[in-house]
N, C-alpha and C. Protein backbone atom coordinates (compact mmCIF):
# COMPACT_ATOMS: atom_id res chain seq x y z
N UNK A 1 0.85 -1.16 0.00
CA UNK A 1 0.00 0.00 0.00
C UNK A 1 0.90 1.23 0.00
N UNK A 2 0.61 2.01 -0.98
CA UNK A 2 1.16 3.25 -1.04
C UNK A 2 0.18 4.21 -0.72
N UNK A 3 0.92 5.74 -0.21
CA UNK A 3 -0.21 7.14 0.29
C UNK A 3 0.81 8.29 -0.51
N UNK A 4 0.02 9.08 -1.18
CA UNK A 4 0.43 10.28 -1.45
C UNK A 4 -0.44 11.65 -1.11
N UNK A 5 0.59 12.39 -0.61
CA UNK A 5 0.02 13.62 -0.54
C UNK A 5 -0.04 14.90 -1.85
N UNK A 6 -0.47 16.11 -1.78
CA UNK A 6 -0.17 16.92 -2.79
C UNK A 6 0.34 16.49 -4.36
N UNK A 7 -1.33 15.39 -4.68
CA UNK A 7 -0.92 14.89 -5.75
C UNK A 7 -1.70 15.54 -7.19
N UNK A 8 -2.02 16.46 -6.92
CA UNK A 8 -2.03 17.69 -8.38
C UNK A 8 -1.49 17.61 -9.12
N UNK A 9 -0.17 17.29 -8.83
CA UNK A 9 1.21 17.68 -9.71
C UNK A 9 1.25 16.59 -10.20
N UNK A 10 0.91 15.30 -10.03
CA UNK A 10 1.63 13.70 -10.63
C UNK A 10 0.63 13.70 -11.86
N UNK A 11 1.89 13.78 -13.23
CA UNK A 11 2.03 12.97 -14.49
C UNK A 11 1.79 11.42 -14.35
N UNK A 12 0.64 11.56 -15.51
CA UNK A 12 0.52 9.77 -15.84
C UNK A 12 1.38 9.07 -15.58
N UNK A 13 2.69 9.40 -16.40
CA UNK A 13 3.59 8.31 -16.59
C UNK A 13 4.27 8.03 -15.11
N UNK A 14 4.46 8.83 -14.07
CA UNK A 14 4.61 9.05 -12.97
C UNK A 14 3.72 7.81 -12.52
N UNK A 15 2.67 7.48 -12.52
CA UNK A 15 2.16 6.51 -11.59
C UNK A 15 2.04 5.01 -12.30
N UNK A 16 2.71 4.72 -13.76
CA UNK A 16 3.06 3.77 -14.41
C UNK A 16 3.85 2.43 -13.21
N UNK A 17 4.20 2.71 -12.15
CA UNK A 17 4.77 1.79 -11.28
C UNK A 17 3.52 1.04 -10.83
N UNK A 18 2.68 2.00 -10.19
CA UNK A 18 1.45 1.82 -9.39
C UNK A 18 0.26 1.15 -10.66
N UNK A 19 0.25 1.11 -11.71
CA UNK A 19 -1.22 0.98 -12.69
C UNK A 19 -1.45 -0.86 -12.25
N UNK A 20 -0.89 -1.24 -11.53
CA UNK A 20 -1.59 -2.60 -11.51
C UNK A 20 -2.44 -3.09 -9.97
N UNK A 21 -2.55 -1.58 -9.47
CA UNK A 21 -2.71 -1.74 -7.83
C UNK A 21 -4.11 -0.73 -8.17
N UNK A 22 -4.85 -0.88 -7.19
CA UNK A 22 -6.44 -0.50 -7.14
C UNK A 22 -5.92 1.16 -6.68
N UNK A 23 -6.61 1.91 -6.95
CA UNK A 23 -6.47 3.90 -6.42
C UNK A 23 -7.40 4.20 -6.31
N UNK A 24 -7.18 4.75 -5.27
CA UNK A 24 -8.40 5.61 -4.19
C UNK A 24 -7.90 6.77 -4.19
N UNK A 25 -8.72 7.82 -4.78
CA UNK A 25 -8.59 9.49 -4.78
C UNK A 25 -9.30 9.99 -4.43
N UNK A 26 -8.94 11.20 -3.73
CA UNK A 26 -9.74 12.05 -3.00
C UNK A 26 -10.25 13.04 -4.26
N UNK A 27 -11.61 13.55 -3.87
CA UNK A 27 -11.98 15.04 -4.84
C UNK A 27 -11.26 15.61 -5.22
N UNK A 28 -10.36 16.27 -4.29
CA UNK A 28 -9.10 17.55 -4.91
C UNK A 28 -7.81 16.50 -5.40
N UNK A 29 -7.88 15.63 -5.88
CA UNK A 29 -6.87 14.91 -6.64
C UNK A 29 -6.34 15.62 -7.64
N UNK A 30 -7.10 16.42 -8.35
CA UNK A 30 -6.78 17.29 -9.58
C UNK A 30 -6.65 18.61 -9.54
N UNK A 31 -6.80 18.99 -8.63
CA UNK A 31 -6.34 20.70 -7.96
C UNK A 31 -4.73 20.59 -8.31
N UNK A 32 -3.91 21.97 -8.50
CA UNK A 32 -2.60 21.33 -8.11
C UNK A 32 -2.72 21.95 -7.10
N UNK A 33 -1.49 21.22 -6.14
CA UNK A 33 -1.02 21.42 -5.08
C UNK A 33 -1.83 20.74 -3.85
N UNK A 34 -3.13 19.99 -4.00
CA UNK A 34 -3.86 19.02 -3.31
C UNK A 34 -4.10 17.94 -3.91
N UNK A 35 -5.15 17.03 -3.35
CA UNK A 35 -5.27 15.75 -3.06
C UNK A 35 -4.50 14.57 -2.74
N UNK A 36 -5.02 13.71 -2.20
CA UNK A 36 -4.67 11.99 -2.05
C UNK A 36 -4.78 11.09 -2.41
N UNK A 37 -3.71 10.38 -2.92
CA UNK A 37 -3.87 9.54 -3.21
C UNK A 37 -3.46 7.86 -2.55
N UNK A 38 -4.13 6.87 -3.17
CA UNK A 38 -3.98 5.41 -2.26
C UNK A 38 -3.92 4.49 -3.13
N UNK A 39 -2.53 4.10 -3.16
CA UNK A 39 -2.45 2.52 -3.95
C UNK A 39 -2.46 1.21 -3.03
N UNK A 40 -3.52 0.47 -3.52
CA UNK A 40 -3.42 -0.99 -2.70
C UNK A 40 -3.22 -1.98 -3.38
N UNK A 41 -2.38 -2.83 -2.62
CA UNK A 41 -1.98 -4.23 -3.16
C UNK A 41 -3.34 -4.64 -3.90
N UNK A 42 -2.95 -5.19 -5.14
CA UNK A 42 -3.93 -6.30 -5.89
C UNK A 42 -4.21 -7.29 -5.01
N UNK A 43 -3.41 -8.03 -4.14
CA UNK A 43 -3.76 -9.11 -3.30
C UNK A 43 -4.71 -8.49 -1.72
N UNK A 44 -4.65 -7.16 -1.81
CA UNK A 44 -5.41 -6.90 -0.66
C UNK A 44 -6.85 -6.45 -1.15
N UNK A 45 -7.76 -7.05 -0.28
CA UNK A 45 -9.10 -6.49 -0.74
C UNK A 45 -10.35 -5.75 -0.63
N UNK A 46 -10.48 -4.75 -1.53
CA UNK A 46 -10.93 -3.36 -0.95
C UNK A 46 -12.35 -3.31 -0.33
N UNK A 47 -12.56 -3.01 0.35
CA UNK A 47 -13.94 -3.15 1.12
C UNK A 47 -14.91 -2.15 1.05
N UNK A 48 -14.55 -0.86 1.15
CA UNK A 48 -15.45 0.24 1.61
C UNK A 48 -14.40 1.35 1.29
N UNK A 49 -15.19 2.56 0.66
CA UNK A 49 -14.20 4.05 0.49
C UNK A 49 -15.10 5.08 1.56
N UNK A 50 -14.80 6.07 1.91
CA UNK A 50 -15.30 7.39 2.73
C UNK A 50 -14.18 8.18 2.43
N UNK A 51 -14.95 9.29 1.53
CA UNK A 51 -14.19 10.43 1.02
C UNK A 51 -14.86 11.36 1.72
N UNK A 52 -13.91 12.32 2.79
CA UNK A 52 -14.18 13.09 3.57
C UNK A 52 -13.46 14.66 3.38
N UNK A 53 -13.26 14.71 2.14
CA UNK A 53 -12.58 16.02 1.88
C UNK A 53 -13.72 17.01 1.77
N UNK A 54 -13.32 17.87 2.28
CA UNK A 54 -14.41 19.41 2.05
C UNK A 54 -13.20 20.50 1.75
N UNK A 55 -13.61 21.91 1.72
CA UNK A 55 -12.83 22.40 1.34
C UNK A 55 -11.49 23.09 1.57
N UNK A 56 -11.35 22.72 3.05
CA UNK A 56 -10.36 22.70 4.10
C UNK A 56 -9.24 21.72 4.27
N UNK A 57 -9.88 20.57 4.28
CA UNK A 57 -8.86 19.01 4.28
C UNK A 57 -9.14 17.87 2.95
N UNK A 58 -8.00 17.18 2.26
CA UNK A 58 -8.15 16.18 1.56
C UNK A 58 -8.10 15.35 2.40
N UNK A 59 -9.02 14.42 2.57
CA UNK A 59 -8.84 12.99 3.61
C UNK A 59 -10.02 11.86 2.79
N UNK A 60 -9.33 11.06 2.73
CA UNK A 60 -10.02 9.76 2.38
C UNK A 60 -9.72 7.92 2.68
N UNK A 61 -10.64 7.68 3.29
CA UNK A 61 -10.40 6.71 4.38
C UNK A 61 -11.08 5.00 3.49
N UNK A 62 -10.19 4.20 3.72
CA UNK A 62 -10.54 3.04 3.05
C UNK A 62 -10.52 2.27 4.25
N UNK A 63 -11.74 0.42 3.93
CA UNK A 63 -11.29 -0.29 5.04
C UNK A 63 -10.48 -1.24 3.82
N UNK A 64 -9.74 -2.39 4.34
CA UNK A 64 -8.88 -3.23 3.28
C UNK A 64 -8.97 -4.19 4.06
N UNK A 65 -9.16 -5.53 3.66
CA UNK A 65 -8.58 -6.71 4.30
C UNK A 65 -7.07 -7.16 3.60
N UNK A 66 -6.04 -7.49 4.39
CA UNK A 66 -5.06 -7.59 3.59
C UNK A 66 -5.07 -9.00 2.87
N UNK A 67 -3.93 -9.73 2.17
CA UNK A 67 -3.81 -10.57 2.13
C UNK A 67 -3.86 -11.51 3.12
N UNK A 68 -3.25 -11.10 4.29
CA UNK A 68 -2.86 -11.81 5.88
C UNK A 68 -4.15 -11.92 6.80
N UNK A 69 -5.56 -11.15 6.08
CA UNK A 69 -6.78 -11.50 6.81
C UNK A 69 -7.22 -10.34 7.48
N UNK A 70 -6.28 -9.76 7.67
CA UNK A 70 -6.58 -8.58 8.79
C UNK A 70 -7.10 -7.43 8.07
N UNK A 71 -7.94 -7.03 8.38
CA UNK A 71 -9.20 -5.76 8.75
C UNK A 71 -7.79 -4.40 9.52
N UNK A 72 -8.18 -3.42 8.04
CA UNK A 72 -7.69 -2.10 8.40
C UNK A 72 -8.20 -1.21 7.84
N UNK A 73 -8.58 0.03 8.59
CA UNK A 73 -8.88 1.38 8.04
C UNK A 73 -7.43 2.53 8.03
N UNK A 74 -7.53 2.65 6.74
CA UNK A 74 -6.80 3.57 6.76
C UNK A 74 -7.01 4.84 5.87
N UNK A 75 -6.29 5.55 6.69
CA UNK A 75 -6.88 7.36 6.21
C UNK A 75 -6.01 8.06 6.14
N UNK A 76 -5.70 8.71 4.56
CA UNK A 76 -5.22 9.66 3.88
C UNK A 76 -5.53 11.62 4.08
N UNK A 77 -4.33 12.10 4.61
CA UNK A 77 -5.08 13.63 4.89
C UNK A 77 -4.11 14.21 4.35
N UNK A 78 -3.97 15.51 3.81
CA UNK A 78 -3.76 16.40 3.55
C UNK A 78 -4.34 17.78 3.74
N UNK A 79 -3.34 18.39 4.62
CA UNK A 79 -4.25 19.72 5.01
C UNK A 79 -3.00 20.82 4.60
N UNK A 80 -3.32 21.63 3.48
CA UNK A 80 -2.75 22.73 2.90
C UNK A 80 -2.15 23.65 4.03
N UNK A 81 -0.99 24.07 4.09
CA UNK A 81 -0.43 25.11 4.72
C UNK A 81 -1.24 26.31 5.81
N UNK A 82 -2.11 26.44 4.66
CA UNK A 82 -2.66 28.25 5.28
C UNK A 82 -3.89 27.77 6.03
N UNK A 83 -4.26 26.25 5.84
CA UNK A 83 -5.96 25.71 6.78
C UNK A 83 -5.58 25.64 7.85
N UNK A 84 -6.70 26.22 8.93
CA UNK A 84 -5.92 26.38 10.06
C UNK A 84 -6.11 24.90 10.94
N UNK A 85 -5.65 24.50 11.84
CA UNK A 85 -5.34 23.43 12.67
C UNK A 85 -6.81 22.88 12.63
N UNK A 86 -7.60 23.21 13.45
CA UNK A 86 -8.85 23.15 14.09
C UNK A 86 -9.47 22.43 13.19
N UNK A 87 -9.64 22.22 11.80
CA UNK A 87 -10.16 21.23 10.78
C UNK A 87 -9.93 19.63 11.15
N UNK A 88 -8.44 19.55 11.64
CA UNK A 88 -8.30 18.37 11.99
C UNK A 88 -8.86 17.82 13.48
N UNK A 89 -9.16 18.84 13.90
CA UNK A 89 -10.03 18.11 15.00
C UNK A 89 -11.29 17.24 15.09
N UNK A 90 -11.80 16.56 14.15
CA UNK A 90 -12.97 16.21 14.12
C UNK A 90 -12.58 14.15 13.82
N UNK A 91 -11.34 14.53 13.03
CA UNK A 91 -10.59 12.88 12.12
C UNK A 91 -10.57 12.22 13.16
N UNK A 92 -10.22 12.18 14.26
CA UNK A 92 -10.20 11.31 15.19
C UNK A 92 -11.25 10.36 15.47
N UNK A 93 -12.45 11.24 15.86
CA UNK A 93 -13.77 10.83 16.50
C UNK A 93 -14.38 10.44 14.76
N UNK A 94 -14.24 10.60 13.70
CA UNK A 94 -15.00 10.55 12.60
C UNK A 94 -14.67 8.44 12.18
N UNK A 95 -12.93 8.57 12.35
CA UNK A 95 -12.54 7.39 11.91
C UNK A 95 -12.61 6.74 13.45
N UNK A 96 -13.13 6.33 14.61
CA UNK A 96 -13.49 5.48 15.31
C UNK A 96 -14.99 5.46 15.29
N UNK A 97 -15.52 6.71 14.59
CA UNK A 97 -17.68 6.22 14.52
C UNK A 97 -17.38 5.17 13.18
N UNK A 98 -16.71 5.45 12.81
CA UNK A 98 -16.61 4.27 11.07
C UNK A 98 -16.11 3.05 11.51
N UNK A 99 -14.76 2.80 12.13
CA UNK A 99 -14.59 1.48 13.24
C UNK A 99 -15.39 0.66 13.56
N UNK A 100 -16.52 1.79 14.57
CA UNK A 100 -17.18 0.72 15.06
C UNK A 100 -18.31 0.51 14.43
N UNK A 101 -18.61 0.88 13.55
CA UNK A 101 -19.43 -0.10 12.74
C UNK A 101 -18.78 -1.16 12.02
N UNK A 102 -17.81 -1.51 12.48
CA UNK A 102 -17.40 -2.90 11.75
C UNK A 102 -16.02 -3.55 12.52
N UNK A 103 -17.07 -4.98 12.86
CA UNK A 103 -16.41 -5.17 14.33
C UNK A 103 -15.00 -5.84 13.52
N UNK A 104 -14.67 -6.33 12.39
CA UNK A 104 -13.32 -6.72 12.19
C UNK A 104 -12.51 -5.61 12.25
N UNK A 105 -12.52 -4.69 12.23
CA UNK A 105 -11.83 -3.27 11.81
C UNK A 105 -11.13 -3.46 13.16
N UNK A 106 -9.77 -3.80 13.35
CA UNK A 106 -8.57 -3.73 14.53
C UNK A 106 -7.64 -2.85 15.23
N UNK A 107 -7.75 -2.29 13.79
CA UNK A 107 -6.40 -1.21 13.45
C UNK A 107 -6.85 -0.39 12.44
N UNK A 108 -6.35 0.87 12.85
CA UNK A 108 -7.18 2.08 12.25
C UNK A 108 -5.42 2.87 12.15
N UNK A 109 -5.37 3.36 10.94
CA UNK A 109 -4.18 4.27 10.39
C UNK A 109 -3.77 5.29 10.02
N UNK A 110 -3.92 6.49 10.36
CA UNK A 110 -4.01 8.03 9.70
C UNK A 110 -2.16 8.32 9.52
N UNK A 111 -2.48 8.57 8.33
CA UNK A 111 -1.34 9.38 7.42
C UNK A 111 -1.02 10.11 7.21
N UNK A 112 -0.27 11.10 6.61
CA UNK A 112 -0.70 12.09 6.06
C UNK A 112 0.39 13.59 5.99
N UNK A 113 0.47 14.52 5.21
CA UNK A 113 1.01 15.60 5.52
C UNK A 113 0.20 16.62 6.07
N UNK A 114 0.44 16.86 7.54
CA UNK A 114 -0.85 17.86 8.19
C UNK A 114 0.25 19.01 8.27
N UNK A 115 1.16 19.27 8.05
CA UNK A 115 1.37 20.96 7.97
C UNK A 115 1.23 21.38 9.27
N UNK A 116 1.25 20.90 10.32
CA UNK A 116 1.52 21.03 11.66
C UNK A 116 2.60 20.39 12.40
N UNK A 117 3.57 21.03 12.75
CA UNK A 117 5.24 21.03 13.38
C UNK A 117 5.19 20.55 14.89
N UNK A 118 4.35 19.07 14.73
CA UNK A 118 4.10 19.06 16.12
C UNK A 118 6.23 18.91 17.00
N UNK A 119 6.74 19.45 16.46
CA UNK A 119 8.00 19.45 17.42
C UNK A 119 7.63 20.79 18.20
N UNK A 120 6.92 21.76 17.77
CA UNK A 120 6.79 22.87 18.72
C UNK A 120 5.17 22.59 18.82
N UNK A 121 5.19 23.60 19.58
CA UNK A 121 3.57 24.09 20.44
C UNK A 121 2.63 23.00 19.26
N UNK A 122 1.48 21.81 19.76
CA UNK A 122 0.50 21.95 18.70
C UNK A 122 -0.13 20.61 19.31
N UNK A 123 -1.59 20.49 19.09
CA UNK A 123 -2.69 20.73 19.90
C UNK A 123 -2.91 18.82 19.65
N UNK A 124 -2.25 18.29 18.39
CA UNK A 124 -2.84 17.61 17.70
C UNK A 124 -2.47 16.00 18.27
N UNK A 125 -0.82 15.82 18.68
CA UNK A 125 -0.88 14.59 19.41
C UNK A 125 -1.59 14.20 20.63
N UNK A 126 -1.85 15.24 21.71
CA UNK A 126 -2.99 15.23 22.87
C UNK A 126 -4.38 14.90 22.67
N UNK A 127 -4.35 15.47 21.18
CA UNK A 127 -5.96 15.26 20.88
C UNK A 127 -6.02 13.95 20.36
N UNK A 128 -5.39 13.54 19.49
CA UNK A 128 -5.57 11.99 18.97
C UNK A 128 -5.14 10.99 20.24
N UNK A 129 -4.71 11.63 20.92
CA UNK A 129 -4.37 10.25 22.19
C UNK A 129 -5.38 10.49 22.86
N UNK A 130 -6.52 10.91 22.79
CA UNK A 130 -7.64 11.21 23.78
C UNK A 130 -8.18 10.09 23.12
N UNK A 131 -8.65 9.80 21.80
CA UNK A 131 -9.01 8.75 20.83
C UNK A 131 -8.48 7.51 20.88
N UNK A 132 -7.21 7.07 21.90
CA UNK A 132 -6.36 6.15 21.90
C UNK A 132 -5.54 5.98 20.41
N UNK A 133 -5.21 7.23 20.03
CA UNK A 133 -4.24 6.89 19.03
C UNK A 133 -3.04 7.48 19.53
N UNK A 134 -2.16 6.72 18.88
CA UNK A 134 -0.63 6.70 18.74
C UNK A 134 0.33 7.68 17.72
N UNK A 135 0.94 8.61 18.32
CA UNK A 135 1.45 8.87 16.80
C UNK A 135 3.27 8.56 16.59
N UNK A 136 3.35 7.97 15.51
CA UNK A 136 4.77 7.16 15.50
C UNK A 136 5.99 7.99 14.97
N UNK A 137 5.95 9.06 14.02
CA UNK A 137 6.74 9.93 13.52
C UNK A 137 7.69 10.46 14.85
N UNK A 138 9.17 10.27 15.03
CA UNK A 138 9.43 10.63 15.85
C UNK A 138 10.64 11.35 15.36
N UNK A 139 11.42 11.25 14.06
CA UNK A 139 12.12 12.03 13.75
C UNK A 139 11.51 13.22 12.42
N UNK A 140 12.02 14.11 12.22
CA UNK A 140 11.60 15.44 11.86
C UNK A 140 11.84 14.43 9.78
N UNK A 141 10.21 15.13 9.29
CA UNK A 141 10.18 14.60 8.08
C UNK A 141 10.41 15.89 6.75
N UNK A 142 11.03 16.74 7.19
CA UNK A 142 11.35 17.50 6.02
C UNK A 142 13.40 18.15 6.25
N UNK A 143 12.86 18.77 4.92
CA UNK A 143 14.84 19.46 4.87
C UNK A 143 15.17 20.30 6.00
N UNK A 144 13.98 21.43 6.37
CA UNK A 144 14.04 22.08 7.27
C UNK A 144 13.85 21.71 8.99
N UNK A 145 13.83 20.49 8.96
CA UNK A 145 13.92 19.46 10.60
C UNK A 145 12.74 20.08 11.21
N UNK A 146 11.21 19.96 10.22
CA UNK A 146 10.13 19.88 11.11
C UNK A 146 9.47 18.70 10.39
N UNK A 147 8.88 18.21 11.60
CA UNK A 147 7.76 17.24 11.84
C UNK A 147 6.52 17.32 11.30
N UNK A 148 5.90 17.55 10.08
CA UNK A 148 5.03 18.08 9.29
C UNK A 148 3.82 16.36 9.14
N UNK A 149 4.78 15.57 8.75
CA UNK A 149 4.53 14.40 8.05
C UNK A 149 4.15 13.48 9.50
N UNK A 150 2.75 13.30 9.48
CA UNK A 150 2.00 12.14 10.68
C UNK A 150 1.87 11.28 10.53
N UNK A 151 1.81 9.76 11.73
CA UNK A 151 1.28 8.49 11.32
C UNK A 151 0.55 8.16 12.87
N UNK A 152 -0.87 8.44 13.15
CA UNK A 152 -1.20 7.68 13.96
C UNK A 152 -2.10 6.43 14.34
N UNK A 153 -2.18 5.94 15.05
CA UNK A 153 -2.54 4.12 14.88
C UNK A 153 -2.88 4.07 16.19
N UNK A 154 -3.97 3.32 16.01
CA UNK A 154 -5.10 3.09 17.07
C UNK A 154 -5.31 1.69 16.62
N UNK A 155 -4.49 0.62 17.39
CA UNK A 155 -4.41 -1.01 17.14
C UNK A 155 -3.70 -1.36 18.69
N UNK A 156 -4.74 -2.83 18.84
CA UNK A 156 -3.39 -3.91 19.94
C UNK A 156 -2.75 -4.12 19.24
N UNK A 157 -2.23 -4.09 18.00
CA UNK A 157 -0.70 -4.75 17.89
C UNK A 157 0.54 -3.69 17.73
N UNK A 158 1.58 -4.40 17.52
CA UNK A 158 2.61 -3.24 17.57
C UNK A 158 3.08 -2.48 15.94
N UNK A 159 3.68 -1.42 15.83
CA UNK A 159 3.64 -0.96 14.30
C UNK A 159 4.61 -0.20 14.27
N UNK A 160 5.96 0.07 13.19
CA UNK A 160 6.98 0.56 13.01
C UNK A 160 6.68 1.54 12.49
N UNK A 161 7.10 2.50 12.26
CA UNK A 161 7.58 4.18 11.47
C UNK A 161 9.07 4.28 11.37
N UNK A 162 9.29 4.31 10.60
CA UNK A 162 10.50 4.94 9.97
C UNK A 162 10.79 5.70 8.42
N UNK A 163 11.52 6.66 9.03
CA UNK A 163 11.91 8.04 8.10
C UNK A 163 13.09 7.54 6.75
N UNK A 164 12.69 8.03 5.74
CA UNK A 164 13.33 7.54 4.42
C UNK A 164 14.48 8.83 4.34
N UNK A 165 15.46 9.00 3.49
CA UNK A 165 15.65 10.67 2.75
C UNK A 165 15.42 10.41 1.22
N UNK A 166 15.13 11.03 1.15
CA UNK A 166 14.30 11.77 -0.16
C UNK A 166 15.53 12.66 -0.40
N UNK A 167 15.97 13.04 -1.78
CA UNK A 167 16.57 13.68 -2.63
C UNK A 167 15.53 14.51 -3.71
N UNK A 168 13.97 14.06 -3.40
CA UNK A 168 13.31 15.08 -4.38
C UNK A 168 12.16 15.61 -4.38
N UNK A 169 12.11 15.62 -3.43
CA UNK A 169 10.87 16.31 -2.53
C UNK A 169 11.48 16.99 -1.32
N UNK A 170 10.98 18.19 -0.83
CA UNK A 170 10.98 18.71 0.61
C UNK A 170 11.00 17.41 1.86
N UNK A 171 9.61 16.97 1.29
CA UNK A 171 9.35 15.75 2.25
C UNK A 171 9.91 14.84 2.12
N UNK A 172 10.22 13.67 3.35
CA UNK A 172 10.68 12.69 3.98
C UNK A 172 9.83 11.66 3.88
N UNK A 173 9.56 10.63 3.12
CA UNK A 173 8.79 9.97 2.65
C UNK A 173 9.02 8.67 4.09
N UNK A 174 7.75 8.75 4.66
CA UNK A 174 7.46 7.66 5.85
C UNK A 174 7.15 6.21 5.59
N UNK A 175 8.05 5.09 6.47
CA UNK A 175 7.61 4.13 5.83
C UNK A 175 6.78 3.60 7.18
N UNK A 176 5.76 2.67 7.23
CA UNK A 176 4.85 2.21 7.78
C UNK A 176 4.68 0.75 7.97
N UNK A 177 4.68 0.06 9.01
CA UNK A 177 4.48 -1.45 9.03
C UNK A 177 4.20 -2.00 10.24
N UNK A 178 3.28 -3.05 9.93
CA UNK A 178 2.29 -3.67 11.23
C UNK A 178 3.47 -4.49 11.16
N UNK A 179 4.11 -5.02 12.45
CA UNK A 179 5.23 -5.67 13.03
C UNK A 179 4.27 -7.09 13.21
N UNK A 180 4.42 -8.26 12.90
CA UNK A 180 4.17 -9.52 12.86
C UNK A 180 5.05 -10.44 13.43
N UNK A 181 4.99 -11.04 14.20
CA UNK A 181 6.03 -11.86 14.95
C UNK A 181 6.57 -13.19 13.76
């Protein structure tokens, strides 16, 4: 499974890697400088979409069973620079009312570039841990050593984050994985 943010800008031939994997796009997919996008494994299988973008946040939330059986929601956000914080206050409580309507759903995943530096002052890891989520980003995901780029996870099991470098993007491309014994 792949997540992109601020995907306006991506050329066809650009997603020629991805054309054999299912995509989930948000509304502002075609704006430049917004939308999300979601590539899923062919072997994983897609269940349900909730496209929750309005005109403030790109977010769009899939459930997937993987190949391995397991039941996951996961959710794509993008929130533009100049939107102010307070938009994202609602993702928390939105993706656990969707949860629990579906009792396989285990593990719940938010992604995303939120444009909030939680290394200084910001409102947003307190608030998702009120939700029992986790957020795993612990080293700084851009050139300029802020923390822009989120991953939080609301699961019993355990789940890795780790930071890539990128040579062509600002951003620090996050990698993500449910840890399996």
């Amino acid at each position: 499974m792949f997540c992109f943010t601020e995907t306006g800008d991506i050329e066809q031939p650009q997603l020629q890697p991805f054309c054999q994997m299912t995509t989930i796009a948000s509304n502002y997919t075609k704006k430049r400088n917004r939308g999300v996008l979601l590539f899923l494994n062919p072997k994983s299988k897609f269940v349900s979409t909730f496209d929750m973008s309005n005109t403030n946040l790109d977010f769009v939330a899939v459930t997937v069973v993987t190949e391995q059986g397991i039941t996951l929601l996961i959710a794509v956000v993008y929130k533009p620079p100049k939107t102010p914080e307070k938009y994202l206050r609602t993702i928390p409580e939105q993706l656990v009312q969707i949860a629990s309507t579906n009792k396989d759903i285990k593990h719940t995943v938010i992604v995303g570039d939120f444009n909030v530096n939680i290394n200084e002052d910001s409102f947003l890891p307190s608030h998702f841990e009120k939700s029992s989520f986790q957020q795993l980003v612990e080293k700084y995901t851009t050139r300029k050593g802020t923390l822009l780029d989120h991953v939080y996870v609301k699961s019993p099991a355990k789940w890795l984050a780790k930071n890539l470098v990128s040579y062509y993007s600002y951003h620090n491309p996050v990698i993500v994985a449910l840890e399996t014994s």
